[in-house]
N, C-alpha and C. Protein backbone atom coordinates (compact mmCIF):
# COMPACT_ATOMS: atom_id res chain seq x y z
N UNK A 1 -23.94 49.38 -0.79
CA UNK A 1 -23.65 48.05 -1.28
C UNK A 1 -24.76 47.10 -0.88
N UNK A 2 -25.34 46.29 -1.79
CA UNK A 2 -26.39 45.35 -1.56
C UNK A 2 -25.86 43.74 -0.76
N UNK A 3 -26.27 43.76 -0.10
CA UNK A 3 -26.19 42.74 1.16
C UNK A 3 -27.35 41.52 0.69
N UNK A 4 -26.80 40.25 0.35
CA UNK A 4 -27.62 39.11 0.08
C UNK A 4 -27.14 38.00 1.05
N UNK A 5 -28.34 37.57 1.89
CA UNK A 5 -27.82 36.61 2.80
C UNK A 5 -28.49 35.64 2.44
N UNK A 6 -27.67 34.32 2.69
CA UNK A 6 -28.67 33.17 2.62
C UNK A 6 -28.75 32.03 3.66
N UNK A 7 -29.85 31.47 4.34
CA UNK A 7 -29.92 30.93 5.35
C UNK A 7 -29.85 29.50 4.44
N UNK A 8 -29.18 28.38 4.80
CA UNK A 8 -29.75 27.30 4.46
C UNK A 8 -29.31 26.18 4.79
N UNK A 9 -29.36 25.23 4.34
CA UNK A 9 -28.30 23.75 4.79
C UNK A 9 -27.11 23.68 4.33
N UNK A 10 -26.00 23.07 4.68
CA UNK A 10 -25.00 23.00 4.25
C UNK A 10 -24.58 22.15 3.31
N UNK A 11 -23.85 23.13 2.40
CA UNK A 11 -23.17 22.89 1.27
C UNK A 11 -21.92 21.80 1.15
N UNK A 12 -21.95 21.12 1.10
CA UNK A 12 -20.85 20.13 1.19
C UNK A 12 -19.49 20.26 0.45
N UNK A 13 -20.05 20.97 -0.72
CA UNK A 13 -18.89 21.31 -1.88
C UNK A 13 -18.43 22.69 -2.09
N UNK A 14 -17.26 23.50 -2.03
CA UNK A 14 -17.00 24.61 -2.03
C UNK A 14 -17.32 25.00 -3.47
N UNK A 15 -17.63 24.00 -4.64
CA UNK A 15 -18.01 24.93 -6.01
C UNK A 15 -19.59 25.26 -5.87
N UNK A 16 -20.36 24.05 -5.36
CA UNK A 16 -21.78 24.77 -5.44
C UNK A 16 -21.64 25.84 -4.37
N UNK A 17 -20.86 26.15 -3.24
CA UNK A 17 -20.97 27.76 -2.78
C UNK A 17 -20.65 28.75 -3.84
N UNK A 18 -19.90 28.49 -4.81
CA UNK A 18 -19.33 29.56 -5.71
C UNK A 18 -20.18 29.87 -6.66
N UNK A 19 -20.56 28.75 -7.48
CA UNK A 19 -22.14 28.67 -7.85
C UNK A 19 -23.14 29.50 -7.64
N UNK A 20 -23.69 29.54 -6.40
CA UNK A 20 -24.40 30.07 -5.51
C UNK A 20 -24.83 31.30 -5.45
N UNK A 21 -22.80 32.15 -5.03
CA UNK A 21 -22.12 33.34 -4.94
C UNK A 21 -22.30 33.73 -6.64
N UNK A 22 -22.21 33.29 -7.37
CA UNK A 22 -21.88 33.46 -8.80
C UNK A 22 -23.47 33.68 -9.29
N UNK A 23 -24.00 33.19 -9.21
CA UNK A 23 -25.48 33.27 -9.60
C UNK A 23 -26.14 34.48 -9.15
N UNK A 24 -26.52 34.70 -7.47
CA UNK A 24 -26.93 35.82 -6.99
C UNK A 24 -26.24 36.94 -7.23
N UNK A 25 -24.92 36.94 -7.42
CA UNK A 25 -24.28 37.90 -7.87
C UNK A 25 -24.65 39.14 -9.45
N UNK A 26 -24.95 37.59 -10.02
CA UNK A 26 -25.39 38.49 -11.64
C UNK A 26 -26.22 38.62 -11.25
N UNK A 27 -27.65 38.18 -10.89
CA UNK A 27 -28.93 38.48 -10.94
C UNK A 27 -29.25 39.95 -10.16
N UNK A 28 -28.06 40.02 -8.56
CA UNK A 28 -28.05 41.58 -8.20
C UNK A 28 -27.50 42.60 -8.89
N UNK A 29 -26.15 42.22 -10.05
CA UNK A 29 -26.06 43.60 -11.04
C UNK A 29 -26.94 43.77 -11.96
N UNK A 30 -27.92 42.94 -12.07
CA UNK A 30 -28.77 42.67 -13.85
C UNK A 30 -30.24 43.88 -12.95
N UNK A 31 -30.06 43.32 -11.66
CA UNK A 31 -31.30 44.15 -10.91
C UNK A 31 -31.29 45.87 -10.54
N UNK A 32 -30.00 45.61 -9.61
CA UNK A 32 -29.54 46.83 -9.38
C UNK A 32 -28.34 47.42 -10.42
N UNK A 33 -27.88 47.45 -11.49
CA UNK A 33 -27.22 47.86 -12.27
C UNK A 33 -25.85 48.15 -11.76
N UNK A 34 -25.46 47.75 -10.94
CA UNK A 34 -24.11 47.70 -9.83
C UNK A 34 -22.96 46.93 -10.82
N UNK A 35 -22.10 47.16 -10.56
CA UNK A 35 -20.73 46.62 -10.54
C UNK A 35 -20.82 45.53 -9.46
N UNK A 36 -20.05 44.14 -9.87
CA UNK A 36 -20.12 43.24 -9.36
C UNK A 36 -19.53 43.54 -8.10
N UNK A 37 -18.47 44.06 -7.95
CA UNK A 37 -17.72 44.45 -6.91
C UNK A 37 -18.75 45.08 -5.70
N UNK A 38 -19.68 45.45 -6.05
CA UNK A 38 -20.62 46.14 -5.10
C UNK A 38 -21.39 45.43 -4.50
N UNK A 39 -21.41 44.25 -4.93
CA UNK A 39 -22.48 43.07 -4.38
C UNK A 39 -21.73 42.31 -3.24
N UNK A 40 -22.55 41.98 -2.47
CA UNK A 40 -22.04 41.15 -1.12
C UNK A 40 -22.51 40.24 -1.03
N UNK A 41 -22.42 38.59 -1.03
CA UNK A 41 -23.24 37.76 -0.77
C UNK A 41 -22.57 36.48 0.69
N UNK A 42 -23.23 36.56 1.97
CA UNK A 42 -23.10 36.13 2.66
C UNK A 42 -23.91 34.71 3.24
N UNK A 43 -23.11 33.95 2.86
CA UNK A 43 -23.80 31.97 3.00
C UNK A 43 -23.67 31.88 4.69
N UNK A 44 -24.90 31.63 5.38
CA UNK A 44 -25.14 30.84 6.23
C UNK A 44 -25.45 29.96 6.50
N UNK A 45 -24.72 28.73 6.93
CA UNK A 45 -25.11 27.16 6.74
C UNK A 45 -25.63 26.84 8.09
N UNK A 46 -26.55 26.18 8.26
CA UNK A 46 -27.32 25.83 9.55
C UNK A 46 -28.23 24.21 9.54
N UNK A 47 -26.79 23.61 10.48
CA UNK A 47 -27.46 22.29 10.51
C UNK A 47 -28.99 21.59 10.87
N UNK A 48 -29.13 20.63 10.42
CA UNK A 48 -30.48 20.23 10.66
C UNK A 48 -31.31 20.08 11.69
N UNK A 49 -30.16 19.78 13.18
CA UNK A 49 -30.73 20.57 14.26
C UNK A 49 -30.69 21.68 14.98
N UNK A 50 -30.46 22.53 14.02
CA UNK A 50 -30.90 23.77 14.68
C UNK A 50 -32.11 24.85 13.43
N UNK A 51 -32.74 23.38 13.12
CA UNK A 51 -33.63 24.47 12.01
C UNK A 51 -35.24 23.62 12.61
N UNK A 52 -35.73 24.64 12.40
CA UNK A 52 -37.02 22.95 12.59
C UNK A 52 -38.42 24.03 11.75
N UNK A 53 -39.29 23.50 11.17
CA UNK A 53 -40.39 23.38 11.02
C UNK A 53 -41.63 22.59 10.85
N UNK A 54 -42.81 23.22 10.65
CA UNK A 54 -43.68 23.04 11.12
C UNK A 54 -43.72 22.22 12.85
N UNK A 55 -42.73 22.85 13.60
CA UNK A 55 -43.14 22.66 15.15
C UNK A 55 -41.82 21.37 15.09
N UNK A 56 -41.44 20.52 14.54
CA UNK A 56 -40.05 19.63 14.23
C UNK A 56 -39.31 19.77 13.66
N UNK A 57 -37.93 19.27 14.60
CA UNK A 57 -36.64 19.97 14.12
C UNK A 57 -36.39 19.30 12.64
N UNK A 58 -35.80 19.72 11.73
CA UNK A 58 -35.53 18.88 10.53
C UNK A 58 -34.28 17.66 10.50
N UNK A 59 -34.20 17.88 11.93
CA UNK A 59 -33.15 16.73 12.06
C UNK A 59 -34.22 15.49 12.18
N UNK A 60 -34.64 15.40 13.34
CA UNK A 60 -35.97 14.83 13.11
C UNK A 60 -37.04 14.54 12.08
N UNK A 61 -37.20 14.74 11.21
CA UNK A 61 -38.29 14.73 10.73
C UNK A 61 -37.23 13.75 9.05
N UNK A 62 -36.13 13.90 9.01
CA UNK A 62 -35.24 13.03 8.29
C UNK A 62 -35.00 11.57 9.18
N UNK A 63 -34.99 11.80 10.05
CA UNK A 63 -35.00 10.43 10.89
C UNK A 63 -36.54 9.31 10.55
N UNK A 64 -37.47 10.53 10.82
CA UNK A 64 -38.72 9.43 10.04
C UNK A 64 -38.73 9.09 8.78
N UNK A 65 -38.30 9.97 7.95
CA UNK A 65 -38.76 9.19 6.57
C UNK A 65 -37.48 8.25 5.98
């Protein structure tokens, strides 16, 4: 079974998660020729301070602009 994870910010609305889930979903049976049922897609939401790049957290770096 194909395992799709996604790291990102959080979703505020439970339809754009479904969205989301719904989208990667076809694009992994259209790829791997799978039955939807075979697809796994796992949302990881990760607030703005605990992400940071280029060397600042993105909590930060929303505070400047």
């Amino acid at each position: 079974m194909p395992l799709i994870t996604v790291d990102g910010p959080r979703l505020a609305e439970v339809e754009r998660k479904r969205q989301l889930v719904e989208k990667l979903t076809q694009a992994a049976v259209e790829v791997y020729g799978l039955p939807k049922e075979a697809i796994i897609v796992l949302i990881r939401e990760n607030a703005p301070e605990n992400v940071g790049v280029a060397g600042q957290l993105i909590a930060d770096r929303h505070r400047e602009a």
